[in-house]
N, C-alpha and C. Protein backbone atom coordinates (compact mmCIF):
# COMPACT_ATOMS: atom_id res chain seq x y z
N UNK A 1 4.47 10.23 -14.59
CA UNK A 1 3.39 9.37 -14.99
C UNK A 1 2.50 9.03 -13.81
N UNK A 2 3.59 8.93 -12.59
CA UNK A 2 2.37 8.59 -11.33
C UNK A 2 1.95 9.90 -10.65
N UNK A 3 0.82 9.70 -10.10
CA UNK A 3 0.64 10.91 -9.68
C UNK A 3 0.30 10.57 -7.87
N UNK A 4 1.43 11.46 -7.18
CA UNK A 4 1.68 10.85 -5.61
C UNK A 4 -0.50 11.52 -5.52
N UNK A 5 -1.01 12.39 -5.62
CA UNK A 5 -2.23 12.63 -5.22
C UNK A 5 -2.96 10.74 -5.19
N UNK A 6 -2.89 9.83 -6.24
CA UNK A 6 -3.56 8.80 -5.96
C UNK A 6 -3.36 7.90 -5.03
N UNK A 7 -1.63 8.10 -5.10
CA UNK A 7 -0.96 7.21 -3.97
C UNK A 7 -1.77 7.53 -2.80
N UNK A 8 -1.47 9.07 -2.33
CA UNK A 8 -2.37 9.35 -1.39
C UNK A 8 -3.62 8.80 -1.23
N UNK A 9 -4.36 8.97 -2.00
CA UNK A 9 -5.79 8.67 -2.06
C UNK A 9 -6.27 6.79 -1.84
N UNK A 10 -5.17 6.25 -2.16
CA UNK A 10 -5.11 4.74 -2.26
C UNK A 10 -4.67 4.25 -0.26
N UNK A 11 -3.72 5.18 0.37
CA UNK A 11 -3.43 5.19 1.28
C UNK A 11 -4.27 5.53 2.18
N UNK A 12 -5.23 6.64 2.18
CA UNK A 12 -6.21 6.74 2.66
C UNK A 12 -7.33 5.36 3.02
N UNK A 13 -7.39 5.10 2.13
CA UNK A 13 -8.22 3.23 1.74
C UNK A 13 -9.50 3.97 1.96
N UNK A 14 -10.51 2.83 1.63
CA UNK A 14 -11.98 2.52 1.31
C UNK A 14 -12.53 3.02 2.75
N UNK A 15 -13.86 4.34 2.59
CA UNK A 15 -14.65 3.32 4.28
C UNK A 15 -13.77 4.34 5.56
N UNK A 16 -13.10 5.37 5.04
CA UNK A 16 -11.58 5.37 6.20
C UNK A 16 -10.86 4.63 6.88
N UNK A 17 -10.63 3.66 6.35
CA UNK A 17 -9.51 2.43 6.48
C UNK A 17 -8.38 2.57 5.73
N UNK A 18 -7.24 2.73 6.64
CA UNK A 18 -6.40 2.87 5.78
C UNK A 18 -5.29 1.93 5.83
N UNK A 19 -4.30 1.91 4.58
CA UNK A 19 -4.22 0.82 4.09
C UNK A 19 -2.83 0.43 5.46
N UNK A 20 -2.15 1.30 6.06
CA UNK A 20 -1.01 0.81 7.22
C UNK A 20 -2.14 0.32 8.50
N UNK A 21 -3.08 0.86 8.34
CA UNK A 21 -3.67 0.09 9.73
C UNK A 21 -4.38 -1.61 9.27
N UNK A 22 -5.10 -1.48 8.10
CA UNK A 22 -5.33 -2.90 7.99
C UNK A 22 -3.74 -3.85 7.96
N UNK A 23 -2.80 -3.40 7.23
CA UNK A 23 -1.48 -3.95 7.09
C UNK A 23 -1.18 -4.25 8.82
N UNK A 24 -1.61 -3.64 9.60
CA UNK A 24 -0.90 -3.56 10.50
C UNK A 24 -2.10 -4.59 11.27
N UNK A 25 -3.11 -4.72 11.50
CA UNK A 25 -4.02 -5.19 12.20
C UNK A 25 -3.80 -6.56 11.43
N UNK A 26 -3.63 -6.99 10.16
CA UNK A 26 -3.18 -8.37 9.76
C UNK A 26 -2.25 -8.96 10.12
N UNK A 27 -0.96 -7.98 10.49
CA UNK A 27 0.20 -8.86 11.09
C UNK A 27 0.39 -8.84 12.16
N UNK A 28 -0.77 -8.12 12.92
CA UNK A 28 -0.78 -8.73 14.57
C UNK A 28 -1.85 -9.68 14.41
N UNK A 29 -2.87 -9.83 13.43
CA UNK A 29 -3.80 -11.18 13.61
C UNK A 29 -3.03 -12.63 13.45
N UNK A 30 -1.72 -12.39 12.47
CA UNK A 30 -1.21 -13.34 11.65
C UNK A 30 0.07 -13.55 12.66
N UNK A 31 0.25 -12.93 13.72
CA UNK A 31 1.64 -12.47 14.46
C UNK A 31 3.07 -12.78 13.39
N UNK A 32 2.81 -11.69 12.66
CA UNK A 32 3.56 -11.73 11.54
C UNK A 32 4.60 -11.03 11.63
N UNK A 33 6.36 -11.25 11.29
CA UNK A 33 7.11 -10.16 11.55
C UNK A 33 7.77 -10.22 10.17
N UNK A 34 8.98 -9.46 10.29
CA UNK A 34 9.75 -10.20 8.87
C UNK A 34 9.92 -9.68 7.94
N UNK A 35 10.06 -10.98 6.92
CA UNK A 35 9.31 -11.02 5.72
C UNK A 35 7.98 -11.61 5.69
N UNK A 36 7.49 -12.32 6.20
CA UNK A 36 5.91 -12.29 6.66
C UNK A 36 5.02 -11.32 6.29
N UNK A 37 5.46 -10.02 7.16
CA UNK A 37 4.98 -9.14 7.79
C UNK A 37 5.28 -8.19 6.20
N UNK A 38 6.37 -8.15 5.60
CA UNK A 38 5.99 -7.59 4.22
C UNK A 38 5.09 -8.04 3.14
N UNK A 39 5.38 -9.80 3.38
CA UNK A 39 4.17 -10.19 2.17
C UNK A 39 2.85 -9.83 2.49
N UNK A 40 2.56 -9.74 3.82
CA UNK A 40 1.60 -8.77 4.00
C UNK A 40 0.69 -7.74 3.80
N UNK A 41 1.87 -6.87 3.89
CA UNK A 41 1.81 -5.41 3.65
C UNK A 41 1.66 -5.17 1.93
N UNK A 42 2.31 -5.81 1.36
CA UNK A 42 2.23 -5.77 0.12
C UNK A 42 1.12 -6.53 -0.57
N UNK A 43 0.90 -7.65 0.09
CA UNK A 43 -0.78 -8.24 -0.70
C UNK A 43 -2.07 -6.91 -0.04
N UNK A 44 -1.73 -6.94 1.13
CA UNK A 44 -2.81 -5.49 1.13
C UNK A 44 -2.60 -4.29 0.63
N UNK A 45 -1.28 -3.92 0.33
CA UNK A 45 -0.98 -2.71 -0.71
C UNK A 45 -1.82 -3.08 -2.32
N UNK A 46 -1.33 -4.23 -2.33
CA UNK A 46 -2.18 -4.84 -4.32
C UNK A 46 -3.39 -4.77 -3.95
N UNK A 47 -4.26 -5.31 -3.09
CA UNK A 47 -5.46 -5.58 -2.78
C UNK A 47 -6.07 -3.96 -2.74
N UNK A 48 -5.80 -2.98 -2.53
CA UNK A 48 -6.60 -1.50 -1.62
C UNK A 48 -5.80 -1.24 -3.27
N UNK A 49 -5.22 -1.35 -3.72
CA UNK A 49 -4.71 -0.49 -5.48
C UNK A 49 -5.39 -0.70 -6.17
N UNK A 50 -5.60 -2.55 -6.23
CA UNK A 50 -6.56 -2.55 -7.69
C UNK A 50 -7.89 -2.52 -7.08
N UNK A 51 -8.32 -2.24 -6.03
CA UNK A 51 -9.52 -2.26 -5.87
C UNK A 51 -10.11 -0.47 -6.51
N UNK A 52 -8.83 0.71 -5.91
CA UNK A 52 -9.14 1.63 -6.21
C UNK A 52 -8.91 2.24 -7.28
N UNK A 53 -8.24 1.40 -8.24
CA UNK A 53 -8.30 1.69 -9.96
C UNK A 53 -8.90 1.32 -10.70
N UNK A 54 -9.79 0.40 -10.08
CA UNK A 54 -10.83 -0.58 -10.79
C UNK A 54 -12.16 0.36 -10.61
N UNK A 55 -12.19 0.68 -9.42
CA UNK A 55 -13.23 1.82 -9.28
C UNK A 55 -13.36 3.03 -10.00
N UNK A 56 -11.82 3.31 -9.82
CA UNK A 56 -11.87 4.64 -10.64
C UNK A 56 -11.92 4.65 -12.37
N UNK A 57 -11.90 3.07 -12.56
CA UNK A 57 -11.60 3.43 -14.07
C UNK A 57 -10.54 3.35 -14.87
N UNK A 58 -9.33 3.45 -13.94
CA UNK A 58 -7.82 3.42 -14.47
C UNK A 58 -6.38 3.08 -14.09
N UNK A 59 -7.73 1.01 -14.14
CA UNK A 59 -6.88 0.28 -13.95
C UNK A 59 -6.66 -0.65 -15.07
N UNK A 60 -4.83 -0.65 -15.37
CA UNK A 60 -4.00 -0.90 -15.81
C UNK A 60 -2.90 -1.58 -15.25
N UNK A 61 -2.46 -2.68 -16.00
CA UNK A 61 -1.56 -3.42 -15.52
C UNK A 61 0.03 -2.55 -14.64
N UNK A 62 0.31 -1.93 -16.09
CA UNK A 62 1.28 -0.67 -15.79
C UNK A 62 0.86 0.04 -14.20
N UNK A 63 -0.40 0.83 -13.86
CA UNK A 63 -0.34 1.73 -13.68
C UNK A 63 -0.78 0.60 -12.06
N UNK A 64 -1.36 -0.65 -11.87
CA UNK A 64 -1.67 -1.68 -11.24
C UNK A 64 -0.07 -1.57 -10.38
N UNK A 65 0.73 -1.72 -11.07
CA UNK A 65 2.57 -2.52 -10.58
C UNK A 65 3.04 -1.32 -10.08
N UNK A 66 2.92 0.07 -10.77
CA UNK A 66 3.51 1.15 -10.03
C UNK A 66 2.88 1.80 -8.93
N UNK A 67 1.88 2.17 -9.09
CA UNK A 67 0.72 2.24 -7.62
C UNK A 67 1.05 1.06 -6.54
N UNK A 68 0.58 0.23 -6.87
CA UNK A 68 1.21 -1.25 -5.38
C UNK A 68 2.52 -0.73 -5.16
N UNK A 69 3.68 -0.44 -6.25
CA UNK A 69 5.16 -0.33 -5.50
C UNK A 69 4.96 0.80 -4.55
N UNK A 70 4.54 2.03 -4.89
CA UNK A 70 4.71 3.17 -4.10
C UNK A 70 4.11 3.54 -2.86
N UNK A 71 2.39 2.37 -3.21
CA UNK A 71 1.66 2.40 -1.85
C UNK A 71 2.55 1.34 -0.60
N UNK A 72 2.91 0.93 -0.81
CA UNK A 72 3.70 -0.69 -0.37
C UNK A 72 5.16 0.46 0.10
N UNK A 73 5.78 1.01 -0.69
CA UNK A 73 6.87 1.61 0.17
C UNK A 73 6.11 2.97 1.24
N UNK A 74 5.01 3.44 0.91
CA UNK A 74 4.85 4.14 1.70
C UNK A 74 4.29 3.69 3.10
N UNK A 75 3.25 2.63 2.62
CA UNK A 75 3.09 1.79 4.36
C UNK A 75 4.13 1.51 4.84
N UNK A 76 4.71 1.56 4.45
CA UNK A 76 6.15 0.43 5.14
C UNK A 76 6.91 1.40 5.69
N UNK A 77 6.76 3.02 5.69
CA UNK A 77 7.62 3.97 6.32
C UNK A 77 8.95 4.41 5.26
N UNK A 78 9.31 4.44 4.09
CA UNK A 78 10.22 4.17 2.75
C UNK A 78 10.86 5.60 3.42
N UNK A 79 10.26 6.77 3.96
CA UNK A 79 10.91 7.73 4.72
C UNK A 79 11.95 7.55 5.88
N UNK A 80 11.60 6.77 6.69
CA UNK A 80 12.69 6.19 7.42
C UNK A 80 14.10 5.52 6.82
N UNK A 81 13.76 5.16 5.83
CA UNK A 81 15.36 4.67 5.12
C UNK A 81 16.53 5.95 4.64
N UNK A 82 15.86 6.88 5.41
CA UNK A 82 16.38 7.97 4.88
C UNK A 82 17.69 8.42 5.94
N UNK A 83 18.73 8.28 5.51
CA UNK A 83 19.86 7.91 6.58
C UNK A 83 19.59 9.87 7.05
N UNK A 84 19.83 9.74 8.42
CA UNK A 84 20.05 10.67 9.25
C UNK A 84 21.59 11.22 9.19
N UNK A 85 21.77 12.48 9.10
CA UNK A 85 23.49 13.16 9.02
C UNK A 85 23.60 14.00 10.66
């Protein structure tokens, strides 16, 4: 149902801003670590989603909650949880 191409495209952000560097430039403005530093990441993950489904046309509550989850684990590095053997 999701399609990683938007994720991408949402990650990219507005302008070439993308959405780990504003995340990241807020929680050194905010000297944010934590959980801080996720509520963060995640109000600017919602913020750069519905801005870019609203644009595009196909924004949906549904499609609003799963886009933020996936952009939000991908700023956050969700690859690194990936235990090393």
């Amino acid at each position: 149902m999701f399609d990683p191409h938007v994720v991408e495209l949402i990650l990219a952000g507005v302008a070439g801003l993308t959405v780990v560097g504003v995340t990241e430039m807020l929680k050194r403005m905010f000297k944010a670590g934590g959980i801080w530093g996720y509520l963060i990441s995640l109000a600017a993950s919602a913020a750069f989603t519905a801005f870019y489904l609203a644009q595009a046309g196909i924004f949906t509550l549904i499609a609003f909650i799963g886009y933020t989850l996936f952009v939000f684990l991908a700023a956050n590095g969700i690859y690194k949880a990936v235990a090393k053997t």
